[in-house]
Protein backbone atom coordinates (compact mmCIF):
# COMPACT_ATOMS: atom_id res chain seq x y z
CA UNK A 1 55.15 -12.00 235.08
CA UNK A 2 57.32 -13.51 232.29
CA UNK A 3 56.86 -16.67 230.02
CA UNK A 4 59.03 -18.72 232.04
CA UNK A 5 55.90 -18.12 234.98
CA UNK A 6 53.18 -18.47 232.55
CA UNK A 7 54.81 -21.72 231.33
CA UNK A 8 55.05 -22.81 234.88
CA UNK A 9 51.18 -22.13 235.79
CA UNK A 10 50.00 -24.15 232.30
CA UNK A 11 52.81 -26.76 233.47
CA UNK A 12 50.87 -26.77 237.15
CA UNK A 13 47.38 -26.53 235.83
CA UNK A 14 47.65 -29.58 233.78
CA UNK A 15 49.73 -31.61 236.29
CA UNK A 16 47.30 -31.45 239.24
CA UNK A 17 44.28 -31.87 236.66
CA UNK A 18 45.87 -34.81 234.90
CA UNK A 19 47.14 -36.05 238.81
CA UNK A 20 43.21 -35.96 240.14
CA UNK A 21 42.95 -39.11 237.95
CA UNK A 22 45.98 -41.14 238.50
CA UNK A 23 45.52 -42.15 241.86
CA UNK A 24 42.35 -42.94 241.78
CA UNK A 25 42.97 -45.38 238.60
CA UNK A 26 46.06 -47.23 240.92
CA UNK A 27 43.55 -47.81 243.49
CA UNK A 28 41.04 -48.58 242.02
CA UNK A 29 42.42 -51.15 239.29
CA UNK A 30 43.18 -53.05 242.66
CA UNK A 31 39.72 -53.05 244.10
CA UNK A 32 38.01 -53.94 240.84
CA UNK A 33 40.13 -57.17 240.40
CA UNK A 34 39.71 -58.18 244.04
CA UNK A 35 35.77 -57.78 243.49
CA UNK A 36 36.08 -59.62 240.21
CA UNK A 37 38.31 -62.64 242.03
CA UNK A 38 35.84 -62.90 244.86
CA UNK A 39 33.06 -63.54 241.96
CA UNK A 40 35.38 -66.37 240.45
CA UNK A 41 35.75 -67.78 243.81
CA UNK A 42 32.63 -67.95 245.55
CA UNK A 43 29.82 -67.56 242.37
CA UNK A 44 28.69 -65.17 244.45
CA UNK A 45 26.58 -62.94 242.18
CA UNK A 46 27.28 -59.72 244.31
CA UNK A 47 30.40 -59.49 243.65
CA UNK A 48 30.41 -59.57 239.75
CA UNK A 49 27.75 -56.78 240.16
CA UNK A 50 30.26 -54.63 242.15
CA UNK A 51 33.08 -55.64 239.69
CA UNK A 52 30.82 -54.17 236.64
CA UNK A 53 29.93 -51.29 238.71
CA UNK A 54 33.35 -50.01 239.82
CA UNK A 55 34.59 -50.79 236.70
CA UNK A 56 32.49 -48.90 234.60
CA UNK A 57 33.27 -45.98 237.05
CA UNK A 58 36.95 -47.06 236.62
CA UNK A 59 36.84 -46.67 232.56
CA UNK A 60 35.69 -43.39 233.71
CA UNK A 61 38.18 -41.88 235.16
CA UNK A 62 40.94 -44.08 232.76
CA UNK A 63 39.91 -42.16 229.88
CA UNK A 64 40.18 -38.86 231.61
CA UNK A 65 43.64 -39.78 232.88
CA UNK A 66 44.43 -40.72 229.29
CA UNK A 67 43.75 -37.85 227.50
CA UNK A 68 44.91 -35.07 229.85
CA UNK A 69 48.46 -38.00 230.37
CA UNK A 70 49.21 -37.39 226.71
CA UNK A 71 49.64 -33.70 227.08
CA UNK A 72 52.46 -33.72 229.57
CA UNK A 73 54.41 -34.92 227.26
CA UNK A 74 54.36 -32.16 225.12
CA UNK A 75 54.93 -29.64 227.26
CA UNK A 76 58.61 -30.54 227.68
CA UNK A 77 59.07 -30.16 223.79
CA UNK A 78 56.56 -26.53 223.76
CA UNK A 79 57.75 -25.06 226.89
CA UNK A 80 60.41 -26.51 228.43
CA UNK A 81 62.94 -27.28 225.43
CA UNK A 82 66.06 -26.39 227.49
CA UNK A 83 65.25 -28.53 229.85
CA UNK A 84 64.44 -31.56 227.57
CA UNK A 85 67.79 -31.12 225.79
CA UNK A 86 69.60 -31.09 228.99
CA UNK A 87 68.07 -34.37 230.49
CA UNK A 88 66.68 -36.11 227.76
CA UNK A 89 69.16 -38.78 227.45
CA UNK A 90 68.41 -39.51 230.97
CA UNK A 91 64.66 -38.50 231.71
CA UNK A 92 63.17 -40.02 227.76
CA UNK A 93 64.65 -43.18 229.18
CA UNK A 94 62.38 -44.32 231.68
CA UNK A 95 59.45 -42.32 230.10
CA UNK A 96 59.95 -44.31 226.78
CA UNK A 97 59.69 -47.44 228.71
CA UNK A 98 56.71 -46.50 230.44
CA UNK A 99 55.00 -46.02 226.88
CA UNK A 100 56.17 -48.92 225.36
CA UNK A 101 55.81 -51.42 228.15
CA UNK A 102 53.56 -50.02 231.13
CA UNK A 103 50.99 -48.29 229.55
CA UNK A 104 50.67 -51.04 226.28
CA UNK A 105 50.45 -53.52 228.94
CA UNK A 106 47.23 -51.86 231.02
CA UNK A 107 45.72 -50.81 227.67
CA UNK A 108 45.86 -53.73 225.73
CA UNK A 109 44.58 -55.94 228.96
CA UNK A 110 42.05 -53.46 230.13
CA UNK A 111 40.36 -54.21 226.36
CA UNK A 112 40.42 -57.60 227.08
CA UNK A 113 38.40 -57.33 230.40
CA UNK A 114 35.66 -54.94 228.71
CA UNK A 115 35.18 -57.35 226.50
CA UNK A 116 35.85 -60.35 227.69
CA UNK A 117 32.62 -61.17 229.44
CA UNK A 118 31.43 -64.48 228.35
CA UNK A 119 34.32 -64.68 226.12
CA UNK A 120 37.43 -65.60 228.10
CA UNK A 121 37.56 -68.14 230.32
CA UNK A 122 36.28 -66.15 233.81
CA UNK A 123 39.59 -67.38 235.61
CA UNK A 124 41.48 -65.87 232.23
CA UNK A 125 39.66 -62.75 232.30
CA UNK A 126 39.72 -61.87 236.04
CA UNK A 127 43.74 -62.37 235.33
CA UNK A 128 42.97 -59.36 232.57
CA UNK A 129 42.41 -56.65 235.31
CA UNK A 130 45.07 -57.66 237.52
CA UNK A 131 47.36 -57.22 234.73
CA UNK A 132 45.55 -53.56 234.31
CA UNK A 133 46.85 -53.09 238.09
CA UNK A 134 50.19 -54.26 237.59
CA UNK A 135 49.99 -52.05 234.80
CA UNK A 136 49.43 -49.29 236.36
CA UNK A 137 52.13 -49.79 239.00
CA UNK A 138 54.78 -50.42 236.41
CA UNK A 139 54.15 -47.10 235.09
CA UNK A 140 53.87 -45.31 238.13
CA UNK A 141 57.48 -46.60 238.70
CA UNK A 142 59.12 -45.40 235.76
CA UNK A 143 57.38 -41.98 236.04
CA UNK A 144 58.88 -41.73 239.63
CA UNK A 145 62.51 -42.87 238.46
CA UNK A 146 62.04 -39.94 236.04
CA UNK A 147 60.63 -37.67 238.74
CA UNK A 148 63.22 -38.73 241.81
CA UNK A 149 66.35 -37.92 239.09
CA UNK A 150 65.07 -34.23 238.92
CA UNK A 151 65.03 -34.08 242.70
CA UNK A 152 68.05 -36.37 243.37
CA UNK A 153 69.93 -36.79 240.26
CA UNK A 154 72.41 -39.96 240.04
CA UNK A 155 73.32 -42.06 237.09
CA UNK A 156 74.69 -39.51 234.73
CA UNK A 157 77.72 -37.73 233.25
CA UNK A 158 77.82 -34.34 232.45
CA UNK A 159 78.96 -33.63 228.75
CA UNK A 160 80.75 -30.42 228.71
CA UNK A 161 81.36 -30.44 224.92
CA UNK A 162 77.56 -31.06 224.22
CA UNK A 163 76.08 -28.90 227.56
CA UNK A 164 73.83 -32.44 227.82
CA UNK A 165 73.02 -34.71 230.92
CA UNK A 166 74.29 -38.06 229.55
CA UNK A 167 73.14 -41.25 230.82
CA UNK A 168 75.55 -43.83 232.57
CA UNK A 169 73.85 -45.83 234.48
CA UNK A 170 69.80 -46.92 233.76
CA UNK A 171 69.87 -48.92 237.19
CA UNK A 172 71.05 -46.38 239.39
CA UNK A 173 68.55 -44.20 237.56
CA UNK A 174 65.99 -46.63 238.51
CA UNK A 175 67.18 -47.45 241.89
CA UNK A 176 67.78 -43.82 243.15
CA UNK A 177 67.36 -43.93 246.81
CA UNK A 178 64.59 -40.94 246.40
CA UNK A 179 62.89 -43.28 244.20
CA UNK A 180 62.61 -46.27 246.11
CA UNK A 181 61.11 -44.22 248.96
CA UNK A 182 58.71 -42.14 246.69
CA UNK A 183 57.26 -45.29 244.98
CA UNK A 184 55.72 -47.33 247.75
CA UNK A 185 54.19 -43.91 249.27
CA UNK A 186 52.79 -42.76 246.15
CA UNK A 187 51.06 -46.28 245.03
CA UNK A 188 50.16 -46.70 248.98
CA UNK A 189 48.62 -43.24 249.12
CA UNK A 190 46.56 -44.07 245.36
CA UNK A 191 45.58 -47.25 247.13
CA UNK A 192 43.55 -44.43 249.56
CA UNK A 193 42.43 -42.57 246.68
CA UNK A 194 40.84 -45.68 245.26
CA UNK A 195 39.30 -47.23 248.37
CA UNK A 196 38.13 -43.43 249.41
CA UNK A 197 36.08 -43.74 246.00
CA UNK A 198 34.90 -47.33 246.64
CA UNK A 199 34.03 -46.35 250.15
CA UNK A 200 32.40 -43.10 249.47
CA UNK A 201 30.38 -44.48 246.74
CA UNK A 202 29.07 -47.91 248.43
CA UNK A 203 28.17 -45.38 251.50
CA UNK A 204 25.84 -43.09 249.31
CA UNK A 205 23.94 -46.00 248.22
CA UNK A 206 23.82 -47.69 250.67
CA UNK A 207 22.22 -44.97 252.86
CA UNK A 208 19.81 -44.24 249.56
CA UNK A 209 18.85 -48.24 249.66
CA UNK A 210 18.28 -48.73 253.66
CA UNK A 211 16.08 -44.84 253.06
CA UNK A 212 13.82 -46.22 250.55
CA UNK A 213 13.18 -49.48 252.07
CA UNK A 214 12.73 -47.76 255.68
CA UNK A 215 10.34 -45.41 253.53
CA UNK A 216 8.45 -48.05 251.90
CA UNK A 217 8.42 -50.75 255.32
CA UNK A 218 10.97 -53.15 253.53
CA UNK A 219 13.08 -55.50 255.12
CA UNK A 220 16.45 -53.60 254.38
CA UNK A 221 17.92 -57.01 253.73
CA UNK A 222 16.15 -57.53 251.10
CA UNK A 223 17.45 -55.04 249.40
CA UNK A 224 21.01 -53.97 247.84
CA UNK A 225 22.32 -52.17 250.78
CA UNK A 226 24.03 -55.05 252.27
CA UNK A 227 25.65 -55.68 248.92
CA UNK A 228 26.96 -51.79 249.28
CA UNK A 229 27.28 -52.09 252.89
CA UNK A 230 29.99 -55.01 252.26
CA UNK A 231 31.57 -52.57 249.59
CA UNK A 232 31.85 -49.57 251.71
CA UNK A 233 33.35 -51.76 254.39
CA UNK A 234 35.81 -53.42 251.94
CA UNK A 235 36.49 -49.38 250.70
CA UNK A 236 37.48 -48.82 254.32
CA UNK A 237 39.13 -51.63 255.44
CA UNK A 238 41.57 -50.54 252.22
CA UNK A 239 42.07 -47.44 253.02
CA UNK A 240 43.21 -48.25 256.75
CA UNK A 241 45.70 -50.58 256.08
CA UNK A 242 46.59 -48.27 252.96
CA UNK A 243 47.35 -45.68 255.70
CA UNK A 244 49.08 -47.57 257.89
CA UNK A 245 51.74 -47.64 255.08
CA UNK A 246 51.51 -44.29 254.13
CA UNK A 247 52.35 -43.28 257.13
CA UNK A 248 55.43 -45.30 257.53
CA UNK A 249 56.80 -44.92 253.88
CA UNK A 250 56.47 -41.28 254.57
CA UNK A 251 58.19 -41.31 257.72
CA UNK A 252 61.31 -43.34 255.69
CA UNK A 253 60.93 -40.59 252.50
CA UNK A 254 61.18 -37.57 254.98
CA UNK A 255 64.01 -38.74 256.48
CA UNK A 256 65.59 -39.20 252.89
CA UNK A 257 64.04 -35.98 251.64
CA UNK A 258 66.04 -34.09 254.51
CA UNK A 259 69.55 -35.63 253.43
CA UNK A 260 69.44 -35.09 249.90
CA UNK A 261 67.17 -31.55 250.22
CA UNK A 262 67.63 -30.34 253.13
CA UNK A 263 66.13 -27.42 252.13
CA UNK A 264 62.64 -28.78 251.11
CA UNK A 265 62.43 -30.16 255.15
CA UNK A 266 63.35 -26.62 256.67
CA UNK A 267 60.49 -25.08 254.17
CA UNK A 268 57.88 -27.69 255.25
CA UNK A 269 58.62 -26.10 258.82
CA UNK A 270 59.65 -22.89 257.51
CA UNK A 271 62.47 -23.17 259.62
CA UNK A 272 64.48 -20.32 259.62
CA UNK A 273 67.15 -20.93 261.79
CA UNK A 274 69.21 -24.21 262.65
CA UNK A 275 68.40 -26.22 265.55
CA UNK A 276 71.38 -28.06 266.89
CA UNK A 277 71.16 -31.72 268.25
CA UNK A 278 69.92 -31.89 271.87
CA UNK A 279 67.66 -29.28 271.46
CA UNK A 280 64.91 -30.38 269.16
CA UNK A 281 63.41 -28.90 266.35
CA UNK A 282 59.52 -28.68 267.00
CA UNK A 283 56.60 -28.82 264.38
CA UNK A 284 54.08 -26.36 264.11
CA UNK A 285 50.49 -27.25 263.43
CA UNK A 286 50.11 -23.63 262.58
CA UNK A 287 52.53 -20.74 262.06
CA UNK A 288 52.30 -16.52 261.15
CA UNK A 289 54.66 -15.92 258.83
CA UNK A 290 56.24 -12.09 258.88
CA UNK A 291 54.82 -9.60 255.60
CA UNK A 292 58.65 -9.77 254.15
CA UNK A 293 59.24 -13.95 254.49
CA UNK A 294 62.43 -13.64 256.63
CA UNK A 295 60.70 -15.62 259.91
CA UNK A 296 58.06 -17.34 261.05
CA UNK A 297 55.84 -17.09 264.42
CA UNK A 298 54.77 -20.62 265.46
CA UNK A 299 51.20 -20.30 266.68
CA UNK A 300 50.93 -24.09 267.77
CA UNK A 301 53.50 -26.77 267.87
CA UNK A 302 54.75 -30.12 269.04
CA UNK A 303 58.30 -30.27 270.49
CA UNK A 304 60.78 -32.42 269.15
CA UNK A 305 58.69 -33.83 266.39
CA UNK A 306 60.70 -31.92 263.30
CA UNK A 307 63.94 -33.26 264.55
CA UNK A 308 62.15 -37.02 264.73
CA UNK A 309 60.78 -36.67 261.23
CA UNK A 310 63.82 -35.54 259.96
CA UNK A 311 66.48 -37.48 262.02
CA UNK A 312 64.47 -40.44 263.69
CA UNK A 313 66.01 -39.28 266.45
CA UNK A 314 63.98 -36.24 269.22
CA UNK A 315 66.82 -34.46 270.16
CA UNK A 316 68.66 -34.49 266.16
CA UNK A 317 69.63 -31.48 264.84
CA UNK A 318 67.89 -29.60 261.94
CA UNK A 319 69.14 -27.31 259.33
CA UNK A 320 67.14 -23.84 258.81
CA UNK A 321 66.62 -22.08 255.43
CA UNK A 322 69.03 -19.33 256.38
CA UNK A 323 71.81 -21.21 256.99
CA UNK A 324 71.22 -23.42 253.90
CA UNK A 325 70.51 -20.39 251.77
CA UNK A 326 73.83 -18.88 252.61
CA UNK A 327 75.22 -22.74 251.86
CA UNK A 328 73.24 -23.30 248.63
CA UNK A 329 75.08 -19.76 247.29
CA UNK A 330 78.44 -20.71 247.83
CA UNK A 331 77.80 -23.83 246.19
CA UNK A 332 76.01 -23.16 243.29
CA UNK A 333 75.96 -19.58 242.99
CA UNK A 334 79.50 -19.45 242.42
CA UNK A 335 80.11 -22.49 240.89
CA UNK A 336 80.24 -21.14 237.10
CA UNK A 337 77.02 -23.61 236.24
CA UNK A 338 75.43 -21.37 233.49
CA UNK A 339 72.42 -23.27 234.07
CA UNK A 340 71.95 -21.55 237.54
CA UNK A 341 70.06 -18.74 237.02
CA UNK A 342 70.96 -15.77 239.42
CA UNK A 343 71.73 -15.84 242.95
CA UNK A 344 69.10 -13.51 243.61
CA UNK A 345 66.73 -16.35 243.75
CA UNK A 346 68.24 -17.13 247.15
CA UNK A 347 67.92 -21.34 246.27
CA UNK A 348 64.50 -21.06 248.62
CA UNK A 349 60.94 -22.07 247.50
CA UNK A 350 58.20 -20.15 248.22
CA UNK A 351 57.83 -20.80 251.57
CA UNK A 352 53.83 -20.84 252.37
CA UNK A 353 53.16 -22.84 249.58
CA UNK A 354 55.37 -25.35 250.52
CA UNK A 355 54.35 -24.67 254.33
CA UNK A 356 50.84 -25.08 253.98
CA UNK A 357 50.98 -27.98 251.33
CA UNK A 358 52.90 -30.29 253.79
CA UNK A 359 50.10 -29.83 256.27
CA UNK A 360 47.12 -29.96 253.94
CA UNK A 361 49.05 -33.37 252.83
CA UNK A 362 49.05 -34.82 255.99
CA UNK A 363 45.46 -33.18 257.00
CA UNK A 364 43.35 -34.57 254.89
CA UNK A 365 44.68 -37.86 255.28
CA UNK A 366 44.36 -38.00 258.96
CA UNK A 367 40.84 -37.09 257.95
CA UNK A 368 39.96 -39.93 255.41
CA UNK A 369 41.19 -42.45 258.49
CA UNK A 370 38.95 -40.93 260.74
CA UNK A 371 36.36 -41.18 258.28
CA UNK A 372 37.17 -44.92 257.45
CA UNK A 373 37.17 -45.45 261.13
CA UNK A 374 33.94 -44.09 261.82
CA UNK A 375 32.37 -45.68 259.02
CA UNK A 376 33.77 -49.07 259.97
CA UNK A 377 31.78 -48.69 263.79
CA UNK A 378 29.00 -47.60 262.16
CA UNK A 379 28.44 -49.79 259.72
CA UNK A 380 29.57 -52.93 262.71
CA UNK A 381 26.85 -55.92 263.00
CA UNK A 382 24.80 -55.60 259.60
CA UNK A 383 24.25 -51.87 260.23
CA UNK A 384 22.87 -49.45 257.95
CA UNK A 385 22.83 -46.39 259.12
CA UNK A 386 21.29 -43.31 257.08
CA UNK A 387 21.96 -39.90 258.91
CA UNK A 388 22.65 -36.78 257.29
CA UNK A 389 26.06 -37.18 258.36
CA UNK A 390 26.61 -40.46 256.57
CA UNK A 391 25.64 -38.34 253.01
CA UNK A 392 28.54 -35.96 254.06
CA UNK A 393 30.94 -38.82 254.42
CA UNK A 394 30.16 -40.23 251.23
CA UNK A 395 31.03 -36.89 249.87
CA UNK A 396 34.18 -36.65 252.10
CA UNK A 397 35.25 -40.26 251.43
CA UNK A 398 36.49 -39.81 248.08
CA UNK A 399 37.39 -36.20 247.57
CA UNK A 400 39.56 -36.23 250.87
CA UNK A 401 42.34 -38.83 249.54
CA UNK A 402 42.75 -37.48 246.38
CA UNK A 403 43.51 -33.87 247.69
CA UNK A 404 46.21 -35.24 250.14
CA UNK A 405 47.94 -37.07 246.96
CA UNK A 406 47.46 -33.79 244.83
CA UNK A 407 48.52 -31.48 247.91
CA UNK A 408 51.57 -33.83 248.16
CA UNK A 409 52.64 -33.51 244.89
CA UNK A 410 52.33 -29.78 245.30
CA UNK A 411 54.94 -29.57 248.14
CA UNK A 412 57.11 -32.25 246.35
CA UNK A 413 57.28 -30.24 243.36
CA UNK A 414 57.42 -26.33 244.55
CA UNK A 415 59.61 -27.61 247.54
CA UNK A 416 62.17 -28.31 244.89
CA UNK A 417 62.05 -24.76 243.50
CA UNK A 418 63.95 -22.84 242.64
CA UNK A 419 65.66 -26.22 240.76
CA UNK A 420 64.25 -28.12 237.34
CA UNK A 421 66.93 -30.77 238.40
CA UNK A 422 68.34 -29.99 241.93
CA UNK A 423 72.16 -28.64 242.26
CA UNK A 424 71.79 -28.99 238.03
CA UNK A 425 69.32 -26.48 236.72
CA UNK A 426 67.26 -24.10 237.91
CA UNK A 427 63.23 -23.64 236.75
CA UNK A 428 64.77 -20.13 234.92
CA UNK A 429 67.21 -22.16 232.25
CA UNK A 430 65.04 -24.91 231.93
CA UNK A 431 62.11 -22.75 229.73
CA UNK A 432 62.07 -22.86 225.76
CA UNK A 433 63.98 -19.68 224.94
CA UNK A 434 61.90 -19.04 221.84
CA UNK A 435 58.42 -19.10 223.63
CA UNK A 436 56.39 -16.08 224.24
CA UNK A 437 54.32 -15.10 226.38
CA UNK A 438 51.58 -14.64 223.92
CA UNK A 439 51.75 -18.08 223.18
CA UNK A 440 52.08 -19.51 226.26
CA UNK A 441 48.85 -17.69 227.49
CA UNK A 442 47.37 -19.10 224.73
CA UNK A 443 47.97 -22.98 224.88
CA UNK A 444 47.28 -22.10 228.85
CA UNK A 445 43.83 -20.64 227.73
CA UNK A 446 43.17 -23.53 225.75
CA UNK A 447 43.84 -26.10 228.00
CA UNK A 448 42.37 -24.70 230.74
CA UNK A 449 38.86 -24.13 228.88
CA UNK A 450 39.49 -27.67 227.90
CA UNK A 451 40.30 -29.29 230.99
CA UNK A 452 37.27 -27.37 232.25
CA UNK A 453 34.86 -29.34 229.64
CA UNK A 454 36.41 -32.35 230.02
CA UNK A 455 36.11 -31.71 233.98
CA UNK A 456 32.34 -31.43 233.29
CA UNK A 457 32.02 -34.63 230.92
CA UNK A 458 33.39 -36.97 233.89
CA UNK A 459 31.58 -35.57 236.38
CA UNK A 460 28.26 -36.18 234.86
CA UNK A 461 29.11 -39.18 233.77
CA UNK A 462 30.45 -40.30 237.53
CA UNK A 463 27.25 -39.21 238.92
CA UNK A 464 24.74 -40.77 236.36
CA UNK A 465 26.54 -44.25 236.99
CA UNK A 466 26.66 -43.79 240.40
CA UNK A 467 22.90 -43.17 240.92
CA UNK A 468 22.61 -45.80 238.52
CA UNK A 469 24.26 -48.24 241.09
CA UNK A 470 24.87 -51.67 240.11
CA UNK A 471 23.00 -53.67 237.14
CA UNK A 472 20.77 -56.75 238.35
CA UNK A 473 23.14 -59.92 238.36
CA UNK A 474 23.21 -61.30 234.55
CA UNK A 475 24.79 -64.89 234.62
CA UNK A 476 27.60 -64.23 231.94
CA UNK A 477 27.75 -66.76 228.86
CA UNK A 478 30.08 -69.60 228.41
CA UNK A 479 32.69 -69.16 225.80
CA UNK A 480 31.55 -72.30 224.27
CA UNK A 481 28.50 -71.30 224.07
CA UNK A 482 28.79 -68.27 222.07
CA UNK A 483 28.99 -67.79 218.37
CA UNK A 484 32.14 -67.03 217.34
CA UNK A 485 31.21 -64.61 214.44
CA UNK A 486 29.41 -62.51 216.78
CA UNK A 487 30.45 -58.69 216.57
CA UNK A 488 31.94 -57.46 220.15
CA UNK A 489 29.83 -55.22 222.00
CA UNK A 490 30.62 -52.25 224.48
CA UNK A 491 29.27 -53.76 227.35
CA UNK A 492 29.63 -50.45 229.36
């Protein structure tokens, strides 16, 4: 092990940490501004009480993502200074937009719907979150523009005097076919996340509220598990039609993935050999792959399906990893690119992780619709049900979602291996030459122990909101009627 590993594991550490929270903030920003619409709307006092609720839990998780966000950015410059002098005409661009336009915009409006209750004017101030959610968006899509150039890069020039990437084109940087596949299945997947939280959460108390009042001979009505019963339902009516275009975005992105890395498509199969068209490349639910990584044993598999998700077509033909290993060395092994690091790297990720990943991915989605599903015909005519098995759903609900989108990223990014920017530079030329290994083990340390405290801070807090549940309905002032030299107050 080497710094250029080291700086890899601190670079995948904080990714995945920091990526635990973004989703869930997309998704969630959404849900929160629906709630707070309804109230506007109908007066109805339950749903201001779930607005406050989810929101608090969504400042939450918006700080975390915050704070752990701001460290990615540094990496580049610590770790990865090769790379950032390579691309950083072209990859600063979008990022620096982001900054100054995204993340202003859902920070600055975000402060105005804390503390806007009985301030603004309540059509105003429900405007505030949906402006968070835009927010949100808008920086997800610059982050992918920045993200789909390393895996498909278009839109530059190559400088030979200064060894740079150089920027030519900001719209086709922004417009990258990669990119405009990647961004509706990434916010459409964080829509999950967020509804898997909403869902997950409503469904824990609402089985706690029906409990107590079936424990003390209430009438359940008269309690707040309708008022959750109506959230969890809302949670999973989200996530289902969330799915539904998951499901087809990702069938459009695979089909993209496989003509610009064809590579990344024969590792999600770990598809050694070609399949030619008429045959049809099948897709294993679960493989063996040999000790030394030269072939795989499919254990279980569907016929045809491989050549469908890669083709659209049963019968298309599918390239394997040995074919497009020996490809991927004529091309850029001998090309004379000194930022392609040895040919012994064979151009081929590491093929369980990228395997196992895609599946997991896919998995645990299937499994939050089922759970939506379920939930939904359970919870059908006023029902309140309060098994066991409802207490392991809630659990499921939101933890399920936010693994696929994390597991996802995980095969996006190690699926691109062994390239920083594909056919460009490799992960090997892309580390800070000067770094050691000392002190990359010791920022990773940090973090990590860090990231670890942090990790506890938001849990407890999650938790001691959630068993909080919603505050009793407080009929918010009119701006008119409040004094004006009032101090704000942290309503949260």
């Amino acid at each position: 092990m080497d710094a250029t590993d080291l700086a890899r594991w601190q670079f995948a550490i904080t990714t995945v940490y920091h990526f635990l929270f973004v989703p869930i903030t997309i998704g969630m920003s959404l849900i929160v501004a629906v709630f707070h619409t309804a109230w506007v709307r109908t007066r109805n006092p339950e749903w201001m009480r779930l607005a406050k609720f989810f929101g608090k839990l969504f400042l939450i998780n918006f700080a975390l993502g915050l704070v752990t966000g701001i460290v990615q950015e540094f990496q580049f410059g610590m770790n990865w200074s090769d790379y950032s002098r390579f691309v950083g005409d072209i990859f600063g661009a979008p990022l620096a937009i982001e900054a100054l336009l995204a993340f202003f915009l859902e920070s600055t409006f975000l402060g105005l719907w804390i503390f806007g209750w009985g301030r603004l004017p309540e059509k105003l101030h429900a405007t505030t979150m949906w402006l968070v959610h835009i927010g949100t968006v808008l920086s997800a899509y610059f982050i992918l523009a920045a993200n789909s150039f390393m895996q498909h890069p278009v839109g530059y020039t190559y400088n030979r005097a200064s060894g740079r990437a150089e920027l030519t084109d900001f719209f086709a940087v922004l417009t990258n076919k990669v990119q405009l596949v990647t961004f509706p299945h990434v916010v459409l997947s964080a829509y999950m996340a967020g509804a898997g939280v909403v869902m997950g959460v409503a469904l824990w108390l609402m089985r706690r509220e029906a409990k107590r009042a079936a424990d003390d001979a209430q009438d359940v009505a008269r309690t707040d598990a309708p008022m959750y019963r109506r959230a969890t339902r809302i949670g999973a009516v989200f996530a289902l039609v969330a799915a539904v275009g998951v499901i087809v975005s990702g069938d459009v992105q695979g089909k993209i993935m496989t003509e610009v890395q064809p590579m990344k498509m024969a590792a999600a199969e770990a598809l050694y050999d070609s399949v030619p068209a008429g045959q049809g490349a099948p897709f294993s639910v679960l493989t063996i792959g040999s000790l030394d990584g030269s072939h795989a044993n499919a254990l279980i598999e569907v016929p045809g399906l491989l050549s469908f998700l890669a083709t659209g077509d049963f019968k298309g033909a599918v390239r394997g990893i040995n074919d497009l290993k020996a490809e991927y060395a004529q091309t850029y092994g001998a090309s004379g690119n000194p930022r392609v690091a040895d040919v012994a790297t064979a151009f081929v990720p590491n093929i369980p992780t990228t395997y196992w990943s895609f599946r997991l991915m896919i998995g645990l989605g299937m499994a939050t619709v089922a759970i939506a599903l379920a939930v939904l015909w359970l919870t059908r005519k006023g029902r309140t049900p309060t098994s066991k098995w409802m207490a392991y759903a809630a659990v499921a609900a939101p933890l399920l979602p936010v693994f696929a989108n994390s597991f996802g990223w995980i095969f996006t990014e190690v699926g691109r291996q062994p390239w920083l920017v594909f056919g460009l530079m490799t992960t090997a030329n892309g580390v800070s030459p000067g770094v050691s290994m000392g002190e990359v083990i010791t920022s990773m340390v940090v973090f990590t122990l860090l990231y670890g405290a942090l990790a506890v801070v938001e849990i407890k807090l999650f938790l001691h909101y959630v068993r909080k549940g919603a505050e009793p309905f407080e009929e918010p002032q009119e701006p008119a009627d409040r004094d004006e030299d009032a101090p704000l107050v942290f309503a949260y």
